[in-house]
C-alpha atoms as a PDB file:
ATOM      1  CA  UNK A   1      -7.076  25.288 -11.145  1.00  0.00           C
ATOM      2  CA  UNK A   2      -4.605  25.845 -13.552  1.00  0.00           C
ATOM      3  CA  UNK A   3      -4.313  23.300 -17.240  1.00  0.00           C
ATOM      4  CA  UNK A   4      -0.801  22.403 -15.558  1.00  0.00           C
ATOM      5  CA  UNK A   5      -2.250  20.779 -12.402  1.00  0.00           C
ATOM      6  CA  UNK A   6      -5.617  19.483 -14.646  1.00  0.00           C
ATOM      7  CA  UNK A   7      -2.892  17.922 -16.723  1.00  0.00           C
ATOM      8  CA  UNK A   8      -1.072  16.499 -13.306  1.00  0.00           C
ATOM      9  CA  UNK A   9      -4.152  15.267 -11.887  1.00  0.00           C
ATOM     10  CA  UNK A  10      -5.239  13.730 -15.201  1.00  0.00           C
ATOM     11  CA  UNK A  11      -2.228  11.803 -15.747  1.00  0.00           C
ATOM     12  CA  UNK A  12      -2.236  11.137 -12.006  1.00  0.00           C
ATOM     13  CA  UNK A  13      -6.054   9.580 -12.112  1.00  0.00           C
ATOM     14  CA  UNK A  14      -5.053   7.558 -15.228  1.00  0.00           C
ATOM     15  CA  UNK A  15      -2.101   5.882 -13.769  1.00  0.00           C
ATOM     16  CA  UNK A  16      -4.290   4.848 -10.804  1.00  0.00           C
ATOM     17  CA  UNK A  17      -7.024   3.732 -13.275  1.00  0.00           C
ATOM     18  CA  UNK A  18      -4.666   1.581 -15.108  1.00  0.00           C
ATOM     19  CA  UNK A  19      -3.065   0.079 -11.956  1.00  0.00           C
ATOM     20  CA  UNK A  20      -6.532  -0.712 -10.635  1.00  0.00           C
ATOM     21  CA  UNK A  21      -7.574  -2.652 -13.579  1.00  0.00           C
ATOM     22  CA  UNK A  22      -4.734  -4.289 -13.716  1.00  0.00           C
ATOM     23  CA  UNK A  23      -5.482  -5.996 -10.158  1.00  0.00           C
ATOM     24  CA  UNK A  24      -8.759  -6.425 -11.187  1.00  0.00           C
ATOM     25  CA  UNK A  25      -7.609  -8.526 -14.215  1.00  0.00           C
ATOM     26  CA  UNK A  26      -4.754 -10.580 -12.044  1.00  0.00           C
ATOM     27  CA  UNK A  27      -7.520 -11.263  -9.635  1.00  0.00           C
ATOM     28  CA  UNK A  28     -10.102 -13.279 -12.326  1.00  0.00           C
ATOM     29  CA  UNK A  29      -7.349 -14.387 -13.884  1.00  0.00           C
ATOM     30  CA  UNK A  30      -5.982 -16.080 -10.663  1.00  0.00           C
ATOM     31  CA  UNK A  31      -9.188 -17.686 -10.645  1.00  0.00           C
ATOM     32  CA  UNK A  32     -11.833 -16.915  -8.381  1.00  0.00           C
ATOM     33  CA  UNK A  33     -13.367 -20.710  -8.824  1.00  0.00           C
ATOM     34  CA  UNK A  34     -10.398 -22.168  -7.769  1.00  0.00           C
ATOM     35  CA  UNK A  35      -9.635 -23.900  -4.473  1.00  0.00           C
ATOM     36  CA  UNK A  36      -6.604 -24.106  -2.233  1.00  0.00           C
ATOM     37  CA  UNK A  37      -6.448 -27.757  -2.687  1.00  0.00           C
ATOM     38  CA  UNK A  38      -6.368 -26.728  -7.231  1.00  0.00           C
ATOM     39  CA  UNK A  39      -4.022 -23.348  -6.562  1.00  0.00           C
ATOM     40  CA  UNK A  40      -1.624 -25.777  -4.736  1.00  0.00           C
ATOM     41  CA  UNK A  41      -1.522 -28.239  -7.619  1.00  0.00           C
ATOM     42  CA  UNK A  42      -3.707 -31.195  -5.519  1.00  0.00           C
ATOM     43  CA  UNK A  43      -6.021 -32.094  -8.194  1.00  0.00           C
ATOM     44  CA  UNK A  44      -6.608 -35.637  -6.599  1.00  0.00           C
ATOM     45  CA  UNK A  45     -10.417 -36.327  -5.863  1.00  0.00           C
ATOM     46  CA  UNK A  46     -10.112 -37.340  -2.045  1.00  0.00           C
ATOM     47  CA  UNK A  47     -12.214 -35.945   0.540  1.00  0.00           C
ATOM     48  CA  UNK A  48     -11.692 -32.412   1.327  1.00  0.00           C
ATOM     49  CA  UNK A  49     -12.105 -31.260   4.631  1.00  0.00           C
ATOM     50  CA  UNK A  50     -15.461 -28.978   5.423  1.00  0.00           C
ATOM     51  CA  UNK A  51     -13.002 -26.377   7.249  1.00  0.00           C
ATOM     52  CA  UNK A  52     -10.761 -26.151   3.785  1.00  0.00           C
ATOM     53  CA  UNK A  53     -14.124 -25.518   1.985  1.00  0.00           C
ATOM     54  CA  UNK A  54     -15.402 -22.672   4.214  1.00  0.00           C
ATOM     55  CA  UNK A  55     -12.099 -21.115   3.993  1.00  0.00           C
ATOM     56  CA  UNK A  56     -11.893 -21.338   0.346  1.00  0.00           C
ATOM     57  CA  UNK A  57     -15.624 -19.619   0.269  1.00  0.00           C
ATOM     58  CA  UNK A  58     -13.877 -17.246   2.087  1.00  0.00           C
ATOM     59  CA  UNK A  59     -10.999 -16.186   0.028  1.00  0.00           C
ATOM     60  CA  UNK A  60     -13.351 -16.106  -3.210  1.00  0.00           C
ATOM     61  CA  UNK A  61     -15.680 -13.674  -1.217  1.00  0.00           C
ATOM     62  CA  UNK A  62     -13.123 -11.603  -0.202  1.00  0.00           C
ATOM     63  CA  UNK A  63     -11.444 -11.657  -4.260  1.00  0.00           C
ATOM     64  CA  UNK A  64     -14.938 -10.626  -5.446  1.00  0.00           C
ATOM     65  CA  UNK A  65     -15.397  -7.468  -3.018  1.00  0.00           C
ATOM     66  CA  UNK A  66     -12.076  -6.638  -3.739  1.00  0.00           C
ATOM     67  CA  UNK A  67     -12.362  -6.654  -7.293  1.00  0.00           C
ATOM     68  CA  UNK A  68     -16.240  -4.778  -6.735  1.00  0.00           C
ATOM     69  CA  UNK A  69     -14.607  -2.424  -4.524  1.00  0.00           C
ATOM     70  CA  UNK A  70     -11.767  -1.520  -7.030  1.00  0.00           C
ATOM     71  CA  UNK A  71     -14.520  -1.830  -9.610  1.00  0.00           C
ATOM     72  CA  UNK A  72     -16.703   1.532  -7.695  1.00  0.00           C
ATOM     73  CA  UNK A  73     -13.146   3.359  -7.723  1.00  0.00           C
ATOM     74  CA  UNK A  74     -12.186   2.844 -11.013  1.00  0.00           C
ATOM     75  CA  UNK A  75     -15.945   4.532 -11.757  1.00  0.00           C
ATOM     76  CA  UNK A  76     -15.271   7.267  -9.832  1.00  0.00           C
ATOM     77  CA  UNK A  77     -11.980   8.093 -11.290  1.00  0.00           C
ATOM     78  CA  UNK A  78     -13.974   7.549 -14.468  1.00  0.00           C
ATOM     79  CA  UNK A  79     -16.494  10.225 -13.089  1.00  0.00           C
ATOM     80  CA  UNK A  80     -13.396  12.754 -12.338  1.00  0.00           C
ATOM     81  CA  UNK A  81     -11.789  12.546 -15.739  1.00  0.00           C
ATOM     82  CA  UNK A  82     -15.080  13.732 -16.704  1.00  0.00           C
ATOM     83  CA  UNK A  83     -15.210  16.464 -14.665  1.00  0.00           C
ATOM     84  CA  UNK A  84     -11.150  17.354 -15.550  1.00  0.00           C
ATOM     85  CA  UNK A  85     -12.978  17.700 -19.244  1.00  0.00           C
ATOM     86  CA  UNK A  86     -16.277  19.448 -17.965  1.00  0.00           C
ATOM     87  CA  UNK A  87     -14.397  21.940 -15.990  1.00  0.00           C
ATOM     88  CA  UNK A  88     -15.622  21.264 -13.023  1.00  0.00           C
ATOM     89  CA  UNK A  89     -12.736  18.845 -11.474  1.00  0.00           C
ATOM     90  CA  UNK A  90     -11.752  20.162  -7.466  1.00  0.00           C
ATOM     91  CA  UNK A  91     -15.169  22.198  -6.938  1.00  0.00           C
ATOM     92  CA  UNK A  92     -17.645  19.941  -4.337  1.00  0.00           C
ATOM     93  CA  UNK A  93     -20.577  18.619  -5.649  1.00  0.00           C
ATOM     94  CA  UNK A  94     -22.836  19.171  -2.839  1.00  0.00           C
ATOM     95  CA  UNK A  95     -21.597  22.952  -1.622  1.00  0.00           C
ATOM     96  CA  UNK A  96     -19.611  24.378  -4.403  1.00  0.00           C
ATOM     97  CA  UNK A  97     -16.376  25.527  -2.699  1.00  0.00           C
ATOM     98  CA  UNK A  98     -13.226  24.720  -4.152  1.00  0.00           C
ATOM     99  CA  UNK A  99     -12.098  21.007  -2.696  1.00  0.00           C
ATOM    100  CA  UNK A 100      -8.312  21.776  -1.237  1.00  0.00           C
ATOM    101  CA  UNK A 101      -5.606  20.634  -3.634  1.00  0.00           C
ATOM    102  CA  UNK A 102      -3.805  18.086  -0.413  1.00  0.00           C
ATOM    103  CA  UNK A 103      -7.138  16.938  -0.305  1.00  0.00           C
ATOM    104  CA  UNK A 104      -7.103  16.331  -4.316  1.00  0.00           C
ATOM    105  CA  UNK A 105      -3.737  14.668  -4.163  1.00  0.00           C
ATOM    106  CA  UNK A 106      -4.520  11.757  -1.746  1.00  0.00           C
ATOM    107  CA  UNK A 107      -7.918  11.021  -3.481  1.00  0.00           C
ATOM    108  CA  UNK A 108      -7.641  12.086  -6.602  1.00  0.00           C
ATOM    109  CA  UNK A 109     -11.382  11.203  -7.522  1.00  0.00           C
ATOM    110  CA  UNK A 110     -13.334  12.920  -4.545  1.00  0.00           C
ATOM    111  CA  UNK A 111     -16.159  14.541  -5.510  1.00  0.00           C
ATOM    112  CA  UNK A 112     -16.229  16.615  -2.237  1.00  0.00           C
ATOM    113  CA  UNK A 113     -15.013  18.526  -0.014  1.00  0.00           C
ATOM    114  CA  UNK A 114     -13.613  17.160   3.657  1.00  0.00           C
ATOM    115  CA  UNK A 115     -16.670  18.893   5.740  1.00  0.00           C
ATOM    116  CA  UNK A 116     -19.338  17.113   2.902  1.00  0.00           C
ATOM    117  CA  UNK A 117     -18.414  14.392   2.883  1.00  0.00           C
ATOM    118  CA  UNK A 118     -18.007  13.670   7.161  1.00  0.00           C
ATOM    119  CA  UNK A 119     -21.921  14.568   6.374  1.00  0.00           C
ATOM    120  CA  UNK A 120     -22.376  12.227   4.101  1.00  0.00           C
ATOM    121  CA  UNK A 121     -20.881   9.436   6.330  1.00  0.00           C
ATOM    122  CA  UNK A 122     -22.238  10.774   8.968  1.00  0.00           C
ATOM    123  CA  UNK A 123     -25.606  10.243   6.975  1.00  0.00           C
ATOM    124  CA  UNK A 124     -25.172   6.727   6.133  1.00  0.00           C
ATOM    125  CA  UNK A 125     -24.100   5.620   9.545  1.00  0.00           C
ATOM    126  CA  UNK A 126     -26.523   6.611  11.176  1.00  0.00           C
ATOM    127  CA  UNK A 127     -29.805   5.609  12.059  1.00  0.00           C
ATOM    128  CA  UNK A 128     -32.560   7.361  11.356  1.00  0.00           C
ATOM    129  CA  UNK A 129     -35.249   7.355  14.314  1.00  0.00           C
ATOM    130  CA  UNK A 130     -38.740   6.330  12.747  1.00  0.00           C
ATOM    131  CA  UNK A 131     -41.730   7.755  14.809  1.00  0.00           C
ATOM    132  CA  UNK A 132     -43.936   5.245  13.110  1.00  0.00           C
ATOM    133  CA  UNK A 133     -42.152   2.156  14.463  1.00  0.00           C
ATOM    134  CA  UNK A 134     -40.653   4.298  17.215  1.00  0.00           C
ATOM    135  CA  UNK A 135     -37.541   2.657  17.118  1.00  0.00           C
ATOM    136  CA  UNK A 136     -34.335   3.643  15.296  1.00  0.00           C
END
């Protein structure tokens, strides 16, 4: 890979870094303590229905695995500007071949290439059988 497309995919993994935080940040800021009933301006201290709480468990749930989720990316893309710097940006970490640059341009911060990582899926998906407790 030439400095040209290091510098592309740099800028590239930076701009997706920054627009990652930034969702992160809008996220907390929105307030993951507060309800429906407080995000619609109903500060009043009547009964809330159990339903409105569950679903307001919910949607703070699903704001903390999105930020955690965006959290692991912006890692990895953390991880890939490192390798941009230590040379060793589009090569798989498991076999060593050259990771193709399509590949590189819809996930920028793969660490491997398309056949490694269906393994390493394939790995965490499925069960392993257990002789011991001869079950899977």
């Amino acid at each position: 890979m030439n400095n040209q497309e290091k510098e592309l995919f740099k800028t590239l993994l930076l701009q997706l870094r920054k627009e990652l935080t930034g969702q992160m940040e809008q996220i907390v800021e929105t307030g993951t303590e507060t309800t429906g009933k407080e995000a619609a301006g109903d500060h009043s201290s009547y009964s809330f229905h159990i339903a409105d709480m569950g679903s307001d468990t919910m949607e703070r749930e699903k704001k903390f695995l999105a930020v955690q989720r965006s959290g692991m990316t912006v890692q990895e893309i953390d991880e890939a500007l490192e390798r941009i710097e230590n040379e060793l940006f589009g090569t798989c970490e498991l076999c060593g071949c050259k990771i193709p640059k399509e590949r590189l341009e819809f996930i920028p911060h793969t660490k491997y290439c398309i056949n490694c990582q269906s393994k390493q899926e394939d790995d965490t998906h499925t069960p392993e059988w257990t002789e011991e407790e001869g079950e899977w």
